[in-house]
C-alpha atoms as a PDB file:
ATOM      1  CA  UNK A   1     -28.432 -10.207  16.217  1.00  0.00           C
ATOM      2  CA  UNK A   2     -25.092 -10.873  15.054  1.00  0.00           C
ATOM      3  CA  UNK A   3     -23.524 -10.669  18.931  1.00  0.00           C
ATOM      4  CA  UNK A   4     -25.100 -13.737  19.553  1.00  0.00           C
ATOM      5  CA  UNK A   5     -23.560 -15.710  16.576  1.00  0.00           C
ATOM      6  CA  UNK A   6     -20.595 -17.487  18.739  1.00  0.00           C
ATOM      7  CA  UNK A   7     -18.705 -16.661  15.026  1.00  0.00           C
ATOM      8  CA  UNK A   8     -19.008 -13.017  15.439  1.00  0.00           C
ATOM      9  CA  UNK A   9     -15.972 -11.219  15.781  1.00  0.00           C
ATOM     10  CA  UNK A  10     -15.524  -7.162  15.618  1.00  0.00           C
ATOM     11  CA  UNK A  11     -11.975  -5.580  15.642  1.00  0.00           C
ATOM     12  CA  UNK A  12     -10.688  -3.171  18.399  1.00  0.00           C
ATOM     13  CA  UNK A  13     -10.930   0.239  18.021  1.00  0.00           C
ATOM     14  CA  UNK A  14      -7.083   0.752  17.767  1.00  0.00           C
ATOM     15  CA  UNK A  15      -7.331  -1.238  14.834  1.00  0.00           C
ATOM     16  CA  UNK A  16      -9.814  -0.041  12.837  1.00  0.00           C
ATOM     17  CA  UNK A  17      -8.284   3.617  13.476  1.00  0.00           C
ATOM     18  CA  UNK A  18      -5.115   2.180  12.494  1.00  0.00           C
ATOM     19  CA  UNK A  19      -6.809   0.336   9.364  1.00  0.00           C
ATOM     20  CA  UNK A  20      -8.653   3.693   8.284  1.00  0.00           C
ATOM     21  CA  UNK A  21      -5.264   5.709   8.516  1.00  0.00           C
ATOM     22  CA  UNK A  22      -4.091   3.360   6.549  1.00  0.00           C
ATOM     23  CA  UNK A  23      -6.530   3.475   4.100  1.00  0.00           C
ATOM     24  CA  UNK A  24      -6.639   7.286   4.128  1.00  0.00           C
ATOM     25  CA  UNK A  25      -2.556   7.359   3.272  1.00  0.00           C
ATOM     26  CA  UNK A  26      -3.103   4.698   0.322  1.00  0.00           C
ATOM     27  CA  UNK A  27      -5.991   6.845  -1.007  1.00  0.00           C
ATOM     28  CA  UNK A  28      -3.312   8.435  -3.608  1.00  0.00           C
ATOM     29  CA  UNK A  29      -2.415   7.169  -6.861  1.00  0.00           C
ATOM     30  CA  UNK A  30       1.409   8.405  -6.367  1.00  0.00           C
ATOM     31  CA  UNK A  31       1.496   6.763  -2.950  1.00  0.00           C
ATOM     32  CA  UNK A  32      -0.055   3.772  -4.922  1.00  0.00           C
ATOM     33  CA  UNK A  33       2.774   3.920  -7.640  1.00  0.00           C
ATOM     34  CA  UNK A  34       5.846   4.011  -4.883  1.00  0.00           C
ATOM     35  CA  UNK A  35       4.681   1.564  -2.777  1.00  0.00           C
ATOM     36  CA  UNK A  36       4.113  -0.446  -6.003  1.00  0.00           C
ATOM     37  CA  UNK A  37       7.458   0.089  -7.105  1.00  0.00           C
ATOM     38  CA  UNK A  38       8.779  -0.667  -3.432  1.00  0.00           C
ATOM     39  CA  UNK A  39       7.384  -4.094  -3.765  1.00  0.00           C
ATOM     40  CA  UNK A  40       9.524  -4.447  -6.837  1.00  0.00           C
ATOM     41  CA  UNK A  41      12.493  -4.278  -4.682  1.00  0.00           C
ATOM     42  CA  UNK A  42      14.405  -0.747  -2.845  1.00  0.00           C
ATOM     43  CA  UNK A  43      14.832   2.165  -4.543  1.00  0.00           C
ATOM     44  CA  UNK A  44      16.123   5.692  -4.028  1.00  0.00           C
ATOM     45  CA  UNK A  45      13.730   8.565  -4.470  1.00  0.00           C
ATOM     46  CA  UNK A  46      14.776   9.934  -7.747  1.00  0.00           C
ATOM     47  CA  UNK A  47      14.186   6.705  -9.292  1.00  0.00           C
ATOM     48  CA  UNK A  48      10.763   6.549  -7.551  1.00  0.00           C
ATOM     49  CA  UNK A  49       9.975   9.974  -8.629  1.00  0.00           C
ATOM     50  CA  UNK A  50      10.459   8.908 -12.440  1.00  0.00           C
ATOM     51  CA  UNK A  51       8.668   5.888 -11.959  1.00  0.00           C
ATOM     52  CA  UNK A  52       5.399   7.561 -10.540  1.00  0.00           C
ATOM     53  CA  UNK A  53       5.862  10.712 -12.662  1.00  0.00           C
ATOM     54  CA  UNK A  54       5.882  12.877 -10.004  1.00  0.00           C
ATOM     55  CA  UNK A  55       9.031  15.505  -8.970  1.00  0.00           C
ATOM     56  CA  UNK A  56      11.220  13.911  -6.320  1.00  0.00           C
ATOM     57  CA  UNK A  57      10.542  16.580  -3.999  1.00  0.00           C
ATOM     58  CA  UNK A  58       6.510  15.344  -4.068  1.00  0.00           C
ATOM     59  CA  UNK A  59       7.880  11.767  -3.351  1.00  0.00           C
ATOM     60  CA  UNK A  60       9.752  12.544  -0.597  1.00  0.00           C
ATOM     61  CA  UNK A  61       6.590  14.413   1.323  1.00  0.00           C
ATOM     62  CA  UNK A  62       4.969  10.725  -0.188  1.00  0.00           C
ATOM     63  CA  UNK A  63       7.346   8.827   1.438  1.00  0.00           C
ATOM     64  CA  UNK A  64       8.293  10.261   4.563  1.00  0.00           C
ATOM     65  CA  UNK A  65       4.125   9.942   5.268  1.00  0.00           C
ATOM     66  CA  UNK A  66       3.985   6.239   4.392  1.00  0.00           C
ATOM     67  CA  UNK A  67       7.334   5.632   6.090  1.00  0.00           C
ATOM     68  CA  UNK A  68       5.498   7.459   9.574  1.00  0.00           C
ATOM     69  CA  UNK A  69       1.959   4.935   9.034  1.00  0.00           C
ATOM     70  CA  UNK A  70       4.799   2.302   8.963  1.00  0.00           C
ATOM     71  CA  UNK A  71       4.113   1.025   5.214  1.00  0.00           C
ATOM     72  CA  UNK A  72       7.667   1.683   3.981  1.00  0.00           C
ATOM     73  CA  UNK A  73      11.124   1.380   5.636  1.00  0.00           C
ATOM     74  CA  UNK A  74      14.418   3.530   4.627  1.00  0.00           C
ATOM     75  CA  UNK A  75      18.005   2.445   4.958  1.00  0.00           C
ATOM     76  CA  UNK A  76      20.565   5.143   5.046  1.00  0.00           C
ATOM     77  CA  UNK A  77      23.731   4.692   2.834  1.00  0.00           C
ATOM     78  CA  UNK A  78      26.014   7.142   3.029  1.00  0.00           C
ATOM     79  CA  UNK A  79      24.048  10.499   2.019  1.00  0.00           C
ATOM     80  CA  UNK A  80      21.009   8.097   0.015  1.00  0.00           C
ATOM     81  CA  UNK A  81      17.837   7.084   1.750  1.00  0.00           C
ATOM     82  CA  UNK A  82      16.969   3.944   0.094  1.00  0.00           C
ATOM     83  CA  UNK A  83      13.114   2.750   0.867  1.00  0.00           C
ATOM     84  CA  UNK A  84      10.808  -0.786   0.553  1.00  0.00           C
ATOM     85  CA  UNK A  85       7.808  -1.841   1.701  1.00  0.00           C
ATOM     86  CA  UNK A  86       7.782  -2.607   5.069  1.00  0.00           C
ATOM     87  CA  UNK A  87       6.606  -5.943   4.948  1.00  0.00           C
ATOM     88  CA  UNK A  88       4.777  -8.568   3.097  1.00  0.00           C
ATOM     89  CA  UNK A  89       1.504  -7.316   4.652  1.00  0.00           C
ATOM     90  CA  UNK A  90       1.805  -4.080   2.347  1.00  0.00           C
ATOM     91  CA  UNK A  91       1.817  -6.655  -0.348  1.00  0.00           C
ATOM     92  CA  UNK A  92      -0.957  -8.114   0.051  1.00  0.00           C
ATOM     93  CA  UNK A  93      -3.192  -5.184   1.295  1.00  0.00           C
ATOM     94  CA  UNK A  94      -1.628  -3.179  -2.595  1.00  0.00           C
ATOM     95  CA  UNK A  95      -2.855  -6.128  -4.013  1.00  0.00           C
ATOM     96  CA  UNK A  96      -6.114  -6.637  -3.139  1.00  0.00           C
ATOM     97  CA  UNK A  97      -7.323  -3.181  -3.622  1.00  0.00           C
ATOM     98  CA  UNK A  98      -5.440  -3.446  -7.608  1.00  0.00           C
ATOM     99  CA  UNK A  99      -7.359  -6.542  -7.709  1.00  0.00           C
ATOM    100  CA  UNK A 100     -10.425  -5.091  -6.636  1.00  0.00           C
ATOM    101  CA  UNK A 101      -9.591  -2.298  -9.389  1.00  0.00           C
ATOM    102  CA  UNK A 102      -9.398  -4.729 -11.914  1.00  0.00           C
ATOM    103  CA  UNK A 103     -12.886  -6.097 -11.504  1.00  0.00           C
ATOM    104  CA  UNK A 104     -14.501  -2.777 -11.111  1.00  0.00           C
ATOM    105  CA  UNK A 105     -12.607  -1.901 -14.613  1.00  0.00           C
ATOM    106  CA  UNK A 106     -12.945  -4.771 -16.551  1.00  0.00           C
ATOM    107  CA  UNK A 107     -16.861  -5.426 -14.911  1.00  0.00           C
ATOM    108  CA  UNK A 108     -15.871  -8.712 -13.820  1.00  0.00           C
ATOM    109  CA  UNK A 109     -17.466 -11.093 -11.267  1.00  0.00           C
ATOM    110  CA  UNK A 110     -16.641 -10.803  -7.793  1.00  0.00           C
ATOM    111  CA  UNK A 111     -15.947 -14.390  -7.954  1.00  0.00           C
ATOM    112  CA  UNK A 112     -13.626 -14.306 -10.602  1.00  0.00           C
ATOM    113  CA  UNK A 113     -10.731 -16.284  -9.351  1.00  0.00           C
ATOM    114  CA  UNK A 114      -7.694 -15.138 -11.258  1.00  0.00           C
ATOM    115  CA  UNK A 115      -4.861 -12.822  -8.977  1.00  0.00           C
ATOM    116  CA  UNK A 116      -3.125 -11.369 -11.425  1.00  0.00           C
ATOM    117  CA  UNK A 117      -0.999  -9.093  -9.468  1.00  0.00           C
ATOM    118  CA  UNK A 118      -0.491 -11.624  -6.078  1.00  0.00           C
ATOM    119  CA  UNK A 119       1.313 -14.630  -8.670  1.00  0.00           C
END
């Protein structure tokens, strides 16, 4: 049915792997809180680690996952690792998902139009 629809489009499989790996590293609310944080501008990992609550060493394990799905980025200065997000991409996926969270929590229409977190 929908094969026919000249419209239809379906991704590759690479990329819905790559979407659901993704997905599967975001689906922690540390990870959520760095890469937050990282869109806030760079930061080192002991700063991170008080901003998410978490011990630095926890981070770090956090980090070096996102940094191998390619959702953060780390610039060596002297013995310092500074991270960010890896582009404007993670942005808007972070987001979406927060606004998503804010309808569920708040029991707000889906077509509520106010982006709180993307102005």
């Amino acid at each position: 049915m929908h094969a026919s629809s000249p419209e239809f489009d379906m991704p590759t499989d690479e990329q819905v792997h790559l979407a659901a790996e993704s997905f599967r590293l975001l689906a922690d609310p540390t990870r959520i809180k760095v890469l937050w944080a990282l869109l806030q501008g760079e930061s080192s990992v002991a700063c991170l680690a008080e901003l998410a609550g978490a011990a630095p060493t926890a981070v770090s394990q956090h980090l070096a996952k996102l940094r191998l799905a390619g959702l953060v980025k780390g610039r060596r200065e002297g013995t310092f690792v500074y991270y960010s997000a890896a582009d404007n991409h993670v942005r808007g996926l972070l987001a979406q998902a927060l606004h998503h969270a804010d309808h569920l929590d708040r029991d707000l229409p889906a077509e509520h139009a106010h982006h709180p977190r993307t102005q």
